[in-house]
C-alpha atoms as a PDB file:
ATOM      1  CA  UNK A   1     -11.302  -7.522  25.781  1.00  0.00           C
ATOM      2  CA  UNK A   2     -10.574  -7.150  29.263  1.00  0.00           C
ATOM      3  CA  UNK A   3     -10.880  -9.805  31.932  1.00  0.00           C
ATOM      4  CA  UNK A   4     -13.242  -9.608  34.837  1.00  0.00           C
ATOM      5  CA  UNK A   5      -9.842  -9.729  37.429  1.00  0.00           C
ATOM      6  CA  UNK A   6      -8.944  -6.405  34.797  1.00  0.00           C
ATOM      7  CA  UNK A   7     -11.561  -4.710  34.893  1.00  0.00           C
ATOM      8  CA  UNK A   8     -11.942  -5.255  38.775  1.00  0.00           C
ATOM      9  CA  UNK A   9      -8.335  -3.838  38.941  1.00  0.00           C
ATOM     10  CA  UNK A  10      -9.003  -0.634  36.879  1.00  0.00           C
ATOM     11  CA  UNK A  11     -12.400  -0.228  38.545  1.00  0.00           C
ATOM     12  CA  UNK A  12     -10.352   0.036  41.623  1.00  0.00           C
ATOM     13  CA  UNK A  13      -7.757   2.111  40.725  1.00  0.00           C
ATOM     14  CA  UNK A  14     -10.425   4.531  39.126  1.00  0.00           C
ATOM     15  CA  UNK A  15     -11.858   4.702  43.136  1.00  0.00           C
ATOM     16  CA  UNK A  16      -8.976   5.390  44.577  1.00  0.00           C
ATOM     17  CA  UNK A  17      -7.730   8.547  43.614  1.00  0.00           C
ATOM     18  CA  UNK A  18      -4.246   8.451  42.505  1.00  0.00           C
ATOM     19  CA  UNK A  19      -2.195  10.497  40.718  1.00  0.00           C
ATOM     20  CA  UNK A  20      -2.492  10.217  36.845  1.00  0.00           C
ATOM     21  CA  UNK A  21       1.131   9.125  35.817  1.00  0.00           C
ATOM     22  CA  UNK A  22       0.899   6.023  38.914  1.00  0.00           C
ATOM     23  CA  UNK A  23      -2.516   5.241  38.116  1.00  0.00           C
ATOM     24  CA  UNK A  24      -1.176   4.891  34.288  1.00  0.00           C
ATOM     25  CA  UNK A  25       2.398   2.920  35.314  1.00  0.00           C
ATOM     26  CA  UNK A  26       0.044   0.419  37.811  1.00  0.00           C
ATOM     27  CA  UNK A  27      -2.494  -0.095  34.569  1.00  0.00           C
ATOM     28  CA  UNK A  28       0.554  -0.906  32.429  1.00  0.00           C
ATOM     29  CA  UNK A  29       1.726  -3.094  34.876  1.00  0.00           C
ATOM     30  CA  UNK A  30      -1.081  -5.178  35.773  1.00  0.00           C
ATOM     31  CA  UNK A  31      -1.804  -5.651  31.869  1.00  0.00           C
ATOM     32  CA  UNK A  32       1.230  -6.826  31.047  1.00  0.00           C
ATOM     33  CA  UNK A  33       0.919  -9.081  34.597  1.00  0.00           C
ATOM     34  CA  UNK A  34      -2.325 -10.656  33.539  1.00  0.00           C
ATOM     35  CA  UNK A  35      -0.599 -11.236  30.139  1.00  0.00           C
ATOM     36  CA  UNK A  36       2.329 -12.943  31.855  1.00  0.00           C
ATOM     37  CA  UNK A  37      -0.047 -15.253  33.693  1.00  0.00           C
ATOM     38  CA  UNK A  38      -2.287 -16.131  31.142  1.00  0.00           C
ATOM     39  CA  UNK A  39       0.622 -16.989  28.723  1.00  0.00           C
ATOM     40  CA  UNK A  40       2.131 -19.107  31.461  1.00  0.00           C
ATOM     41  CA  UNK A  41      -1.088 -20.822  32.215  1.00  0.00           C
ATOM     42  CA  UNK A  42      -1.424 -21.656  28.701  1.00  0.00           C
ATOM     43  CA  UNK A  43       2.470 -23.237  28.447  1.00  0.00           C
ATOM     44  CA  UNK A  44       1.442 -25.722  31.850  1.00  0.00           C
ATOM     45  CA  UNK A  45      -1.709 -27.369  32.875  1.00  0.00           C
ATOM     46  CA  UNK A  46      -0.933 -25.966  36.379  1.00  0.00           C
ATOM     47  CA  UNK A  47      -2.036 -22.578  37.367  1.00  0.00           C
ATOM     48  CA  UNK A  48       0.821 -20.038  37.784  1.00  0.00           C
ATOM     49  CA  UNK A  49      -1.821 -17.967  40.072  1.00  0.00           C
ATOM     50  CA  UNK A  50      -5.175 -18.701  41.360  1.00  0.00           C
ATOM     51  CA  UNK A  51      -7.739 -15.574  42.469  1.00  0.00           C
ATOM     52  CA  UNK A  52     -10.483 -18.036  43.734  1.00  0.00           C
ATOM     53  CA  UNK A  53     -12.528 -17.684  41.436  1.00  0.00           C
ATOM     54  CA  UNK A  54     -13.565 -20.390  39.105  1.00  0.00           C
END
């Protein structure tokens, strides 16, 4: 299941016309970025990154 900040992200990158091979290395990347940050929110109380929304 994606998250809303995800699915934002690829709604984005589906608007903006790149290239297929960047528009498939910048998904990778921000998948295994939210993954990062959601494991290291779940290690500390504190927030590793905040996107103002609650």
């Amino acid at each position: 299941m994606l998250t809303d900040d995800m699915q934002l992200m690829n709604q984005a990158l589906d608007q903006v016309g790149l290239p297929d091979d960047a528009t498939q290395g910048l998904r990778a990347f921000f998948e295994e970025a939210s993954t990062f940050m959601i494991t290291a929110r779940s290690r500390d109380s504190t927030p590793a990154f905040t996107s103002g929304h609650s």
